[in-house]
PDB file of N, CA and C in Angstrom:
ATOM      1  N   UNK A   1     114.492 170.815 146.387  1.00  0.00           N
ATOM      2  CA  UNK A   1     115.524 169.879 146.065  1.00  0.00           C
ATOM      3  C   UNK A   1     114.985 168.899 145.033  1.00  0.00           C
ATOM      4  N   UNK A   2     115.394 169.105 143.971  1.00  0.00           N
ATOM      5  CA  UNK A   2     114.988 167.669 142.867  1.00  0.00           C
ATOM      6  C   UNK A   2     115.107 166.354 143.386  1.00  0.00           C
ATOM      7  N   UNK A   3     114.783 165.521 142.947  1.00  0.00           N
ATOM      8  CA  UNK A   3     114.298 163.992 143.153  1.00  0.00           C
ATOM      9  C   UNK A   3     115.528 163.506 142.178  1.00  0.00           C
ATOM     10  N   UNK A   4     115.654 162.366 142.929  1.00  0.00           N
ATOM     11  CA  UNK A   4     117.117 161.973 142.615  1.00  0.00           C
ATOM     12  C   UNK A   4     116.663 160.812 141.332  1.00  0.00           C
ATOM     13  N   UNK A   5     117.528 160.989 139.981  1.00  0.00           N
ATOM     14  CA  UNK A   5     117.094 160.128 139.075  1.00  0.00           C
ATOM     15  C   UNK A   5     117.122 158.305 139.460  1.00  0.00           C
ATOM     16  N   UNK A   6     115.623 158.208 139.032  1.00  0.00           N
ATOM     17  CA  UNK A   6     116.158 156.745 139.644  1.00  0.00           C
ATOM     18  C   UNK A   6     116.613 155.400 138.411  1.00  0.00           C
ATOM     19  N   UNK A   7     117.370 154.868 138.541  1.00  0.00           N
ATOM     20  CA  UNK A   7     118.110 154.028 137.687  1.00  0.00           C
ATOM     21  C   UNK A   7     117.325 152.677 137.463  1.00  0.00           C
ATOM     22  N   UNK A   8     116.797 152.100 136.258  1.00  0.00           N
ATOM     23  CA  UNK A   8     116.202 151.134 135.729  1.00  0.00           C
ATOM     24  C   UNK A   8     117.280 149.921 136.116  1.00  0.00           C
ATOM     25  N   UNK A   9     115.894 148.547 136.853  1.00  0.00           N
ATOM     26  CA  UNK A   9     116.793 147.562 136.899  1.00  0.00           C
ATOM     27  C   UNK A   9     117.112 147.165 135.516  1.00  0.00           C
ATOM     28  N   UNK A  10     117.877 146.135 135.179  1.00  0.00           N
ATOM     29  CA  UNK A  10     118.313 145.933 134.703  1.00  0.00           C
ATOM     30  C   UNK A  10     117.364 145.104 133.735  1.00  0.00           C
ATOM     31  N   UNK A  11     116.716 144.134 134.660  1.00  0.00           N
ATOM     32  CA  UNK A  11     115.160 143.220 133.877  1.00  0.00           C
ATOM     33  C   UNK A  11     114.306 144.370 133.036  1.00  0.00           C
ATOM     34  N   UNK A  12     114.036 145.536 133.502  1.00  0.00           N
ATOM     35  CA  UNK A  12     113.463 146.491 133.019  1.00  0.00           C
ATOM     36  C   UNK A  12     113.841 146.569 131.680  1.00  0.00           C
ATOM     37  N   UNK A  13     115.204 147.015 131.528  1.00  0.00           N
ATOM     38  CA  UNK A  13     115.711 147.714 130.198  1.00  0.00           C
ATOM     39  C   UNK A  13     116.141 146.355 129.080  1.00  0.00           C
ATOM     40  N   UNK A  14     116.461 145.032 129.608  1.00  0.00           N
ATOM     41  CA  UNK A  14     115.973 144.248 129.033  1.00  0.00           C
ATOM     42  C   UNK A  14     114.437 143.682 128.321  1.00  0.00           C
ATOM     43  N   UNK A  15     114.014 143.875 129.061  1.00  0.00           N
ATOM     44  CA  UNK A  15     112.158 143.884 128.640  1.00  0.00           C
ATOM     45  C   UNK A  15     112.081 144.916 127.501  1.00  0.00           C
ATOM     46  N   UNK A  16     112.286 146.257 127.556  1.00  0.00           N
ATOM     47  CA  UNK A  16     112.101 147.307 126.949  1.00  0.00           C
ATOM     48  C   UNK A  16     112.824 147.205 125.595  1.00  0.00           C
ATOM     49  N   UNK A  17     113.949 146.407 125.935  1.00  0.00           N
ATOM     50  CA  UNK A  17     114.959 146.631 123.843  1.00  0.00           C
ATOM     51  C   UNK A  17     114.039 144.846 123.417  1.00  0.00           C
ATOM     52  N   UNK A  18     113.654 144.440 124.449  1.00  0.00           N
ATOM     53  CA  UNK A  18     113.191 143.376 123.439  1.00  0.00           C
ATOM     54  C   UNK A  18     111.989 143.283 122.921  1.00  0.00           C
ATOM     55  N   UNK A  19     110.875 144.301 123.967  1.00  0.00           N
ATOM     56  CA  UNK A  19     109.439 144.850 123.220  1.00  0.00           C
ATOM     57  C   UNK A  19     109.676 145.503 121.802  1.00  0.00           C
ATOM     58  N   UNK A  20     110.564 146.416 121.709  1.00  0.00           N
ATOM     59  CA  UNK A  20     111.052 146.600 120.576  1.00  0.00           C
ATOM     60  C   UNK A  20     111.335 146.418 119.422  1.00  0.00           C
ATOM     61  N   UNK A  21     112.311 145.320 119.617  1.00  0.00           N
ATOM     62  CA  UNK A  21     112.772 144.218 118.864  1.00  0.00           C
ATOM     63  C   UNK A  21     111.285 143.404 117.997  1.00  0.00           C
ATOM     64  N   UNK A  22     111.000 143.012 118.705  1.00  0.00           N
ATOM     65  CA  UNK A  22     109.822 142.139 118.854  1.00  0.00           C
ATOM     66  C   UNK A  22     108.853 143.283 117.999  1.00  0.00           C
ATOM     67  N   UNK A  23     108.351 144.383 118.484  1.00  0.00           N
ATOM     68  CA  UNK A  23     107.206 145.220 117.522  1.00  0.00           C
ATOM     69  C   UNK A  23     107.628 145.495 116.125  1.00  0.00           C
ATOM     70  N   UNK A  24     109.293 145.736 115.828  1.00  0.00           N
ATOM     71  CA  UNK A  24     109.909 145.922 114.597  1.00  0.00           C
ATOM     72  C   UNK A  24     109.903 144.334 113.801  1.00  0.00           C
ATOM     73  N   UNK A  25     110.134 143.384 114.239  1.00  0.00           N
ATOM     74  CA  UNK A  25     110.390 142.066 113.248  1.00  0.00           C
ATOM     75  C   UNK A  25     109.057 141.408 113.486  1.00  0.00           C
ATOM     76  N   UNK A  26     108.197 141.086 114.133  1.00  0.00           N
ATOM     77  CA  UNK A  26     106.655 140.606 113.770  1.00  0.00           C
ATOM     78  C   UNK A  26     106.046 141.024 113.055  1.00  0.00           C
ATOM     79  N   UNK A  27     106.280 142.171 112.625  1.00  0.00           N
ATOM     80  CA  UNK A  27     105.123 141.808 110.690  1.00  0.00           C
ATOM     81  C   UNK A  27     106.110 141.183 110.080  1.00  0.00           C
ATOM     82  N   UNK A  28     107.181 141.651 110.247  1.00  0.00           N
ATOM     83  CA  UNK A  28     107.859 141.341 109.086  1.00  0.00           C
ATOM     84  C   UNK A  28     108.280 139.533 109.212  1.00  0.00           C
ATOM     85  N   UNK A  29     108.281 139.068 109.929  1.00  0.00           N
ATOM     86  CA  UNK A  29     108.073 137.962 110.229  1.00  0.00           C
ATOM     87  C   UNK A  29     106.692 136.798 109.594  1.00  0.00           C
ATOM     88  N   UNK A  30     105.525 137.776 110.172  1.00  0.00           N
ATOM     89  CA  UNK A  30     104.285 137.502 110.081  1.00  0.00           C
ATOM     90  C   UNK A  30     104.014 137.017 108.327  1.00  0.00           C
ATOM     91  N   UNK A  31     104.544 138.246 107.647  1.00  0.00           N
ATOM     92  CA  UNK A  31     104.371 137.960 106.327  1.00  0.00           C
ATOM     93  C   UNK A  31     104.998 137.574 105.450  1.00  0.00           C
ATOM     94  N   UNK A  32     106.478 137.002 106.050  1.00  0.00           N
ATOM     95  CA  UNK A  32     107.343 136.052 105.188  1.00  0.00           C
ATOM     96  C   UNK A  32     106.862 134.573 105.719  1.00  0.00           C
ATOM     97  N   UNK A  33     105.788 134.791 106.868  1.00  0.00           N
ATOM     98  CA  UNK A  33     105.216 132.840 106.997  1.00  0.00           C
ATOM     99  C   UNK A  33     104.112 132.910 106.001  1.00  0.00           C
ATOM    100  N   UNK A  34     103.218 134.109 105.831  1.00  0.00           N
ATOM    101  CA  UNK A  34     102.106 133.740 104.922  1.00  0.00           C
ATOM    102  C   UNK A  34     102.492 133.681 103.954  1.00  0.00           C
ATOM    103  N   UNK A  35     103.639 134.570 103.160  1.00  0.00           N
ATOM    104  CA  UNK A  35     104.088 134.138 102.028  1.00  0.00           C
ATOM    105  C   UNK A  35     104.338 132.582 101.834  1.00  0.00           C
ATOM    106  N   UNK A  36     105.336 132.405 102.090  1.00  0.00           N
ATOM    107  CA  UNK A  36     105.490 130.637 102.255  1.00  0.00           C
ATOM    108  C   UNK A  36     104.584 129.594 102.512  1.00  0.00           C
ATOM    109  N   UNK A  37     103.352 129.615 103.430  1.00  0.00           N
ATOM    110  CA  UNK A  37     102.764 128.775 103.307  1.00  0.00           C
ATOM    111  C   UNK A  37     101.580 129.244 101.955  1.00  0.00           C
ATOM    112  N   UNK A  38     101.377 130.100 101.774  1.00  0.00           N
ATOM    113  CA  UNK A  38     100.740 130.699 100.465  1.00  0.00           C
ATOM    114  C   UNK A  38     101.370 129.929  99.340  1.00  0.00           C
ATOM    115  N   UNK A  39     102.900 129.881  99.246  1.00  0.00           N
ATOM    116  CA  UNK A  39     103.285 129.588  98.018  1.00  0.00           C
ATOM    117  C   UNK A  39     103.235 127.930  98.265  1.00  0.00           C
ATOM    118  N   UNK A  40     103.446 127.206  99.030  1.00  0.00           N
ATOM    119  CA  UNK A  40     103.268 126.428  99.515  1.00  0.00           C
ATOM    120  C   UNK A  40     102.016 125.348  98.932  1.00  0.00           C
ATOM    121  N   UNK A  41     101.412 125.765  99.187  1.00  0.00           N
ATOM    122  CA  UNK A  41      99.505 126.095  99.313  1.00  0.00           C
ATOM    123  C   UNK A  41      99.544 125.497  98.080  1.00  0.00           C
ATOM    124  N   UNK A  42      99.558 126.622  97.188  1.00  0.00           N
ATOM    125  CA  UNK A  42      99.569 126.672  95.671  1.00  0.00           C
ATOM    126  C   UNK A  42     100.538 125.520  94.401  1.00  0.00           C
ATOM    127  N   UNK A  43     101.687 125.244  95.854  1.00  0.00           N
ATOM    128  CA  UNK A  43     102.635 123.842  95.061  1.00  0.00           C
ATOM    129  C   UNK A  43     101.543 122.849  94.465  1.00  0.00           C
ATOM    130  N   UNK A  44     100.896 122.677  96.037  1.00  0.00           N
ATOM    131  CA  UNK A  44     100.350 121.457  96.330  1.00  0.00           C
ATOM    132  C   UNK A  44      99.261 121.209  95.140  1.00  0.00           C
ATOM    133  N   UNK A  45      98.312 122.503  95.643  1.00  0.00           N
ATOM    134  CA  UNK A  45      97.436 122.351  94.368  1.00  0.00           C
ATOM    135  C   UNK A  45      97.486 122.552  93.112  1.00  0.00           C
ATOM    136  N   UNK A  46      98.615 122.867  92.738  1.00  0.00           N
ATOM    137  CA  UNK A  46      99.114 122.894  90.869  1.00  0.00           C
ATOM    138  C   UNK A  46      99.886 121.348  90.861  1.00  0.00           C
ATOM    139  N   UNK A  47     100.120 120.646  92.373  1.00  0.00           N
ATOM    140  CA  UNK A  47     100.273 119.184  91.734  1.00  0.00           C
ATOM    141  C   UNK A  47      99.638 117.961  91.828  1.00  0.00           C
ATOM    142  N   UNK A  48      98.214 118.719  91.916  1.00  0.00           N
ATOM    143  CA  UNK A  48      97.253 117.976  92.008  1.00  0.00           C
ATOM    144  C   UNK A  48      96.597 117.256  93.144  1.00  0.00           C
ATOM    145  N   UNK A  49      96.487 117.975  94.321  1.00  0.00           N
ATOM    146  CA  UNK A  49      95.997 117.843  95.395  1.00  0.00           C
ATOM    147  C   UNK A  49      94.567 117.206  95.715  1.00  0.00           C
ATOM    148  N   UNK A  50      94.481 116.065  95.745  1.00  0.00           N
ATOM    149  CA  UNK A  50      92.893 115.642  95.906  1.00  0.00           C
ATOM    150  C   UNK A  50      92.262 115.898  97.102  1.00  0.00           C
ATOM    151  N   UNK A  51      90.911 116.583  96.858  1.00  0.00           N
ATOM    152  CA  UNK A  51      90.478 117.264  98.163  1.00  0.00           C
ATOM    153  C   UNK A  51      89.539 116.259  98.602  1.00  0.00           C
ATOM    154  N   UNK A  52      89.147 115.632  99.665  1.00  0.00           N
ATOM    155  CA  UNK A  52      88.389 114.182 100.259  1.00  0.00           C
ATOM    156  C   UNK A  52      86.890 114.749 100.122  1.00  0.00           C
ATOM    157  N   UNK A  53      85.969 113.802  99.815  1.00  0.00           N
ATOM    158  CA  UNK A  53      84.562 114.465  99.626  1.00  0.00           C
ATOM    159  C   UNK A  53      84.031 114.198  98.315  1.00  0.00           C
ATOM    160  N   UNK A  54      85.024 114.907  97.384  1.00  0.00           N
ATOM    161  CA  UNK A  54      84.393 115.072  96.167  1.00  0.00           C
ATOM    162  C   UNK A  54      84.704 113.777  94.930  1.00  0.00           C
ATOM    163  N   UNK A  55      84.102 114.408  94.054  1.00  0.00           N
ATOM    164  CA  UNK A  55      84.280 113.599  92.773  1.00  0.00           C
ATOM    165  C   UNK A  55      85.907 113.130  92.595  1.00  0.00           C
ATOM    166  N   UNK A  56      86.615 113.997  92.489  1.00  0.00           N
ATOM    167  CA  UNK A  56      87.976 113.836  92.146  1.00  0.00           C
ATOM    168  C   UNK A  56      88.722 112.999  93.606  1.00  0.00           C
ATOM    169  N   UNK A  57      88.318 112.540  94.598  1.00  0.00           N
ATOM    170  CA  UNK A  57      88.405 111.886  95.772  1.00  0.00           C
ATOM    171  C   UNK A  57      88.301 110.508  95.275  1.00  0.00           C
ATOM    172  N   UNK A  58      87.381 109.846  94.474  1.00  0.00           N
ATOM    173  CA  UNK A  58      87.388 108.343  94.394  1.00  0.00           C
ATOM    174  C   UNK A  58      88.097 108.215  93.514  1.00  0.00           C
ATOM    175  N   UNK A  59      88.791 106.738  93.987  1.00  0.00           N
ATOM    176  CA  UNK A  59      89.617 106.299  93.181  1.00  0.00           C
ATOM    177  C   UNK A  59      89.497 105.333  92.252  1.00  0.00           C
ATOM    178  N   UNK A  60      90.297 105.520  91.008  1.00  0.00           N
ATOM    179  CA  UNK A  60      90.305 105.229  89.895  1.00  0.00           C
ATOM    180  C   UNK A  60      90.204 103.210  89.817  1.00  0.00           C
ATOM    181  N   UNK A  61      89.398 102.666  88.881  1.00  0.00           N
ATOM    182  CA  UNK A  61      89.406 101.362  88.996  1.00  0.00           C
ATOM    183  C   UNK A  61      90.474 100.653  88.447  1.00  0.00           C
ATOM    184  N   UNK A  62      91.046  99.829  89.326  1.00  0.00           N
ATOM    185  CA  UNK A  62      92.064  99.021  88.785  1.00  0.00           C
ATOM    186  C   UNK A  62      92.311  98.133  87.689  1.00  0.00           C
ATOM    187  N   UNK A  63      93.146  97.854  86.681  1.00  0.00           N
ATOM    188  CA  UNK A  63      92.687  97.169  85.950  1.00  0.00           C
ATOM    189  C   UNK A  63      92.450  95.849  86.068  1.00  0.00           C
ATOM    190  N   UNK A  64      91.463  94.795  85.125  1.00  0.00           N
ATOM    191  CA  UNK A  64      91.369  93.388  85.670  1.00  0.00           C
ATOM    192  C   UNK A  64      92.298  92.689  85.625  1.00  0.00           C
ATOM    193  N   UNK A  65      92.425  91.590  86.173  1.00  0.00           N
ATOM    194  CA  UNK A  65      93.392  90.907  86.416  1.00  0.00           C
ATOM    195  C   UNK A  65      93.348  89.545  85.370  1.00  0.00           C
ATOM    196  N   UNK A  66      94.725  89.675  84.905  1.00  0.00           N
ATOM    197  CA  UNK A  66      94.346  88.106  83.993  1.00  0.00           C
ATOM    198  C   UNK A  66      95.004  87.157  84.151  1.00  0.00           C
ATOM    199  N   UNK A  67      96.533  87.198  84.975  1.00  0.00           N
ATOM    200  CA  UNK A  67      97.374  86.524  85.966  1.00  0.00           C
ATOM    201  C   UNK A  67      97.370  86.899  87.062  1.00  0.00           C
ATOM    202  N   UNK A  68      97.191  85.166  87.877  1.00  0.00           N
ATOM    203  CA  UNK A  68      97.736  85.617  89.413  1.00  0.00           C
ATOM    204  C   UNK A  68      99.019  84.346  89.592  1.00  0.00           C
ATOM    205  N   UNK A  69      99.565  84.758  89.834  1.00  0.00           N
ATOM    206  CA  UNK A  69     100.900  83.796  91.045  1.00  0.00           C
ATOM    207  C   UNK A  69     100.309  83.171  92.314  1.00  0.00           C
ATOM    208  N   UNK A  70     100.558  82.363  92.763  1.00  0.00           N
ATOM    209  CA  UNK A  70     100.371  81.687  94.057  1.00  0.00           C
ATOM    210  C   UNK A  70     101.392  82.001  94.941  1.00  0.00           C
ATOM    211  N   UNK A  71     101.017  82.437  96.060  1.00  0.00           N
ATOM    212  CA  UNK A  71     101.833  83.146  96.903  1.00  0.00           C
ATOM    213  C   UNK A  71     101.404  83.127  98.467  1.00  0.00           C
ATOM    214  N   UNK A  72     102.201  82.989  99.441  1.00  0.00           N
ATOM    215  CA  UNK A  72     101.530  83.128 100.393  1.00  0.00           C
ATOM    216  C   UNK A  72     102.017  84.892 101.318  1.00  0.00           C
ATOM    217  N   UNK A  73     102.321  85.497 100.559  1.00  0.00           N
ATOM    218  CA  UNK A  73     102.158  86.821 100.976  1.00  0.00           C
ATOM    219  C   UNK A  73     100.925  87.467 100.234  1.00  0.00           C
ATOM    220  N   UNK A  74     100.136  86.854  99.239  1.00  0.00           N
ATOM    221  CA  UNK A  74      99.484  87.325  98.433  1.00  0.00           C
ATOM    222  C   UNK A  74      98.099  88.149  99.408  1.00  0.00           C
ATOM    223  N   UNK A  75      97.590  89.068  98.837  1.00  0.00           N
ATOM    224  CA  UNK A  75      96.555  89.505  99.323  1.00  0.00           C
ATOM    225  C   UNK A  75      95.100  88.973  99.588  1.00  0.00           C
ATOM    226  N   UNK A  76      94.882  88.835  98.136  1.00  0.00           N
ATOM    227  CA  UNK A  76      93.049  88.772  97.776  1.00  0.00           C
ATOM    228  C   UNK A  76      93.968  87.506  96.390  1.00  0.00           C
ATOM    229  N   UNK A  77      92.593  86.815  96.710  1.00  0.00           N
ATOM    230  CA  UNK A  77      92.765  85.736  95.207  1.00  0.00           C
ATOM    231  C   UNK A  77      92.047  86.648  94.072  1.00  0.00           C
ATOM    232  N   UNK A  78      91.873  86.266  93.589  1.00  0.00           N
ATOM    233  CA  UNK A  78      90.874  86.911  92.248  1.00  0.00           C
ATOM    234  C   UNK A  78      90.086  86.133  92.190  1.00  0.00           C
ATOM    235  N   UNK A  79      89.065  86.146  91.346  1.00  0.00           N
ATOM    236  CA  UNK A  79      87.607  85.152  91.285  1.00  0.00           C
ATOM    237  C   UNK A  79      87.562  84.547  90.020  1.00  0.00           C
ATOM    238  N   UNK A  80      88.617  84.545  89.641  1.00  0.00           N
ATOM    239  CA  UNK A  80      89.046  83.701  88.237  1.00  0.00           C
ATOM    240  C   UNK A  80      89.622  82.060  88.294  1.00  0.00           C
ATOM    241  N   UNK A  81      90.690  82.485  89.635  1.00  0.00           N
ATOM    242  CA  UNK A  81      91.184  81.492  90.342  1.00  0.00           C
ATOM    243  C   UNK A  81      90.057  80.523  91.057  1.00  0.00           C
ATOM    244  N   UNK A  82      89.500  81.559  91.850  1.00  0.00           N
ATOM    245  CA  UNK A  82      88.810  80.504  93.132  1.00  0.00           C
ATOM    246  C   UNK A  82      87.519  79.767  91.825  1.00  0.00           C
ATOM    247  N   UNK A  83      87.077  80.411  90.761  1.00  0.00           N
ATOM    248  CA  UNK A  83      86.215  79.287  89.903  1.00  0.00           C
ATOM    249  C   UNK A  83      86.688  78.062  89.761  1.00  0.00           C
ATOM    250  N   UNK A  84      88.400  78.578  89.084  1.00  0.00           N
ATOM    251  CA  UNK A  84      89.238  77.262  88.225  1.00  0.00           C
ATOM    252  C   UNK A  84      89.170  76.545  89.559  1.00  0.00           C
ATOM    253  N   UNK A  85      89.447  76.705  90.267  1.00  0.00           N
ATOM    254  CA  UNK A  85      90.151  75.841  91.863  1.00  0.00           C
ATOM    255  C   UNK A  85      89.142  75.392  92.659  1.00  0.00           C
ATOM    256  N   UNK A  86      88.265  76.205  92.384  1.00  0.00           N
ATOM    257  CA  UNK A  86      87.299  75.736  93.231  1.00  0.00           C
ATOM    258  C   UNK A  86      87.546  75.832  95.055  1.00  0.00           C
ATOM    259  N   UNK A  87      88.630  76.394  94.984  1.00  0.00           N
ATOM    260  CA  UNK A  87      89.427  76.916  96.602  1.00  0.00           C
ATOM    261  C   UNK A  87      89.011  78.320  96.944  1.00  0.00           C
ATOM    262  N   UNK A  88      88.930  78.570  97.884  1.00  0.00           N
ATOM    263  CA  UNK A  88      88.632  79.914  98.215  1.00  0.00           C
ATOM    264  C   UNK A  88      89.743  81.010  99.292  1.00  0.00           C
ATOM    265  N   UNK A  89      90.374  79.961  99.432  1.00  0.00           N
ATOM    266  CA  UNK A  89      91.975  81.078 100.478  1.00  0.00           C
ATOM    267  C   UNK A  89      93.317  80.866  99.397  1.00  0.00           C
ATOM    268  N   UNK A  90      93.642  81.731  99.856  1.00  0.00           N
ATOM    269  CA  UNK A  90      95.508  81.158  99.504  1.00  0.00           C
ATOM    270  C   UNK A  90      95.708  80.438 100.070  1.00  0.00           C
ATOM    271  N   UNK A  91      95.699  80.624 101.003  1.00  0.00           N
ATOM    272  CA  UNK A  91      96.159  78.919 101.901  1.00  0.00           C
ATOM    273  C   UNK A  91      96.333  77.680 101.230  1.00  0.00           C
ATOM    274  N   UNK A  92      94.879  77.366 101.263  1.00  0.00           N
ATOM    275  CA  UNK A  92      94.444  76.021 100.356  1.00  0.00           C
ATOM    276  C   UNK A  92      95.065  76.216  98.945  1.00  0.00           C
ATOM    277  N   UNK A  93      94.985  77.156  98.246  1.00  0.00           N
ATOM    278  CA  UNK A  93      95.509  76.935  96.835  1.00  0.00           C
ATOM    279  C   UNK A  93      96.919  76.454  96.938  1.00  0.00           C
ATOM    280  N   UNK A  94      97.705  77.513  97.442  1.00  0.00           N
ATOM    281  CA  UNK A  94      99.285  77.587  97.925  1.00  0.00           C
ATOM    282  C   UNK A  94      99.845  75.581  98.489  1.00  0.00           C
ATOM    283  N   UNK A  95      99.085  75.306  99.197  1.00  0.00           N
ATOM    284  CA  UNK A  95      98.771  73.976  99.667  1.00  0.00           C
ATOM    285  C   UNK A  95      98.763  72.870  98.624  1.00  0.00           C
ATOM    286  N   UNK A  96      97.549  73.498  97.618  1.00  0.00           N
ATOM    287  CA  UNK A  96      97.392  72.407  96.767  1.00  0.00           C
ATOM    288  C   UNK A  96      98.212  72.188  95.381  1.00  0.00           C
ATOM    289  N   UNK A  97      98.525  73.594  95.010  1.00  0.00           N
ATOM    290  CA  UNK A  97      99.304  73.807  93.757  1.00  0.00           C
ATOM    291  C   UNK A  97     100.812  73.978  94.362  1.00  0.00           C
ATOM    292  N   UNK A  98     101.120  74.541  94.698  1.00  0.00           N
ATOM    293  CA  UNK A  98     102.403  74.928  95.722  1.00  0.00           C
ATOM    294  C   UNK A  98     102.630  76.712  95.315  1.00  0.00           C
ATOM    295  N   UNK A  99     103.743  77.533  95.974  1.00  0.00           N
ATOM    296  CA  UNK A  99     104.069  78.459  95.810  1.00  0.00           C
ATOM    297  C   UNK A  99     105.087  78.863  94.231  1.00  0.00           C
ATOM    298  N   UNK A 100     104.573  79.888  93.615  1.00  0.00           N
ATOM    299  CA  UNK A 100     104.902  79.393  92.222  1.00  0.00           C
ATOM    300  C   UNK A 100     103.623  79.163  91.138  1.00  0.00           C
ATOM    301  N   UNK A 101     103.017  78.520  91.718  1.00  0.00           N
ATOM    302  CA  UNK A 101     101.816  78.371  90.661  1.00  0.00           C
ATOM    303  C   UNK A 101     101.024  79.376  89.873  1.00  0.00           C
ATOM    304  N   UNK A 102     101.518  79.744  88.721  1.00  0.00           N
ATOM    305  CA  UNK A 102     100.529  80.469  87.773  1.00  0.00           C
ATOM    306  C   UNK A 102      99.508  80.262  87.434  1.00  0.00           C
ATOM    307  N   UNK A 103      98.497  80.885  87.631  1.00  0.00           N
ATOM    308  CA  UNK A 103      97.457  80.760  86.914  1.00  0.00           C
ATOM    309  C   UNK A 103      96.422  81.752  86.021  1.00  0.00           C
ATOM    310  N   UNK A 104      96.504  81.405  84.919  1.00  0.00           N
ATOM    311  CA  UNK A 104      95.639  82.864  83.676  1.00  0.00           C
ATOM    312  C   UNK A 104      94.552  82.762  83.504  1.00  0.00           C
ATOM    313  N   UNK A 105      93.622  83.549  83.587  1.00  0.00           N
ATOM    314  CA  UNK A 105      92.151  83.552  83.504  1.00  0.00           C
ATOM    315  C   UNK A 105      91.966  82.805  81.715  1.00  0.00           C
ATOM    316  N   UNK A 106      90.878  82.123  81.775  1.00  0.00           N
ATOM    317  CA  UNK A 106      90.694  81.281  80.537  1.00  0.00           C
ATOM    318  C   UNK A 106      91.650  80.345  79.798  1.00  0.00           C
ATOM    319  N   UNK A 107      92.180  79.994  81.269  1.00  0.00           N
ATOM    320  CA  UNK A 107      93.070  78.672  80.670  1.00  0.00           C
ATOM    321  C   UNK A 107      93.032  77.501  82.257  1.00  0.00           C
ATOM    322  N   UNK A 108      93.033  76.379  81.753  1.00  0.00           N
ATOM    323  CA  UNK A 108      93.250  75.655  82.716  1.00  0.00           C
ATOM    324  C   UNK A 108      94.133  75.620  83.922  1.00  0.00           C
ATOM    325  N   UNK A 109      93.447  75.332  85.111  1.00  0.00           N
ATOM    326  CA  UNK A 109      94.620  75.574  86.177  1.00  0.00           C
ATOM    327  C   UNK A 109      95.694  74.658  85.902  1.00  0.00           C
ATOM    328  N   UNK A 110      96.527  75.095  86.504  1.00  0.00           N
ATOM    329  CA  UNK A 110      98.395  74.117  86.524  1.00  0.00           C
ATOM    330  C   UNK A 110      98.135  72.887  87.433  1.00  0.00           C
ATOM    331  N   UNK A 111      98.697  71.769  86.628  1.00  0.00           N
ATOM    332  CA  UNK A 111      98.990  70.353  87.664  1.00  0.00           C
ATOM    333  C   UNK A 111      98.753  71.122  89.324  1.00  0.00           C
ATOM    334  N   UNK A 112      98.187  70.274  90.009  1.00  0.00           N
ATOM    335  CA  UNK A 112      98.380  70.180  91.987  1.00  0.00           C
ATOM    336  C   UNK A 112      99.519  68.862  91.795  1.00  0.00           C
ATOM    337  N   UNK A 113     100.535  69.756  92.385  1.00  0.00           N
ATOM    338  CA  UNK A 113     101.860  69.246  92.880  1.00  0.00           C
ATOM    339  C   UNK A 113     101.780  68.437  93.891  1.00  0.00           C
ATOM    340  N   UNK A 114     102.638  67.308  93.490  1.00  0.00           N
ATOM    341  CA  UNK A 114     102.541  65.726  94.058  1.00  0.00           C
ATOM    342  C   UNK A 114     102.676  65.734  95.744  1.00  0.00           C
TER     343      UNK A 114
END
């Protein structure tokens, strides 16, 4: 007497069309990501990608400064100022000249506001 065919659950034959699935579209998958990050890749470094380490890593010197404004968001004074002023923060300058105050390297500082 033959053996009676036995019928796949259902999880089974799901598993099975999606191993499938899955073995047919992973290369093809696989190598439309390397493409892209390949081309990718290559944006970056044709637009000039600085790589950290090397020569082309340090950065370029700023130019000198021959005006500064008085400001109290300001960063760094310059050392043009703190000679003329003889001050060494913004604070104190901002304080003594007020906000507004120009000052140009090789020229006298501006009136200290009354």
């Amino acid at each position: 007497m033959p053996r009676p065919v036995r019928t796949a659950s259902l999880d089974a034959l799901v598993r099975d069309a999606a191993a499938d699935v899955v073995a047919r579209v992973s290369s093809a998958v696989a190598k439309q990501f390397t493409d892209l990050v390949r081309d990718g890749v290559s944006r970056e470094l044709a637009s000039g990608v600085r790589v950290r380490g090397g020569s082309a890593a340090r950065r370029a010197r700023r130019g000198e400064i021959t005006k500064w404004v008085a400001d109290n968001r300001a960063r760094r004074v310059p050392n043009f100022v703190i000679e003329t002023t003889g001050l060494d923060t913004k604070k104190k300058i901002v304080a003594k000249y007020g906000p507004g105050a120009a000052f140009e390297k090789g020229k006298p500082a501006p009136k200290p506001k009354a």
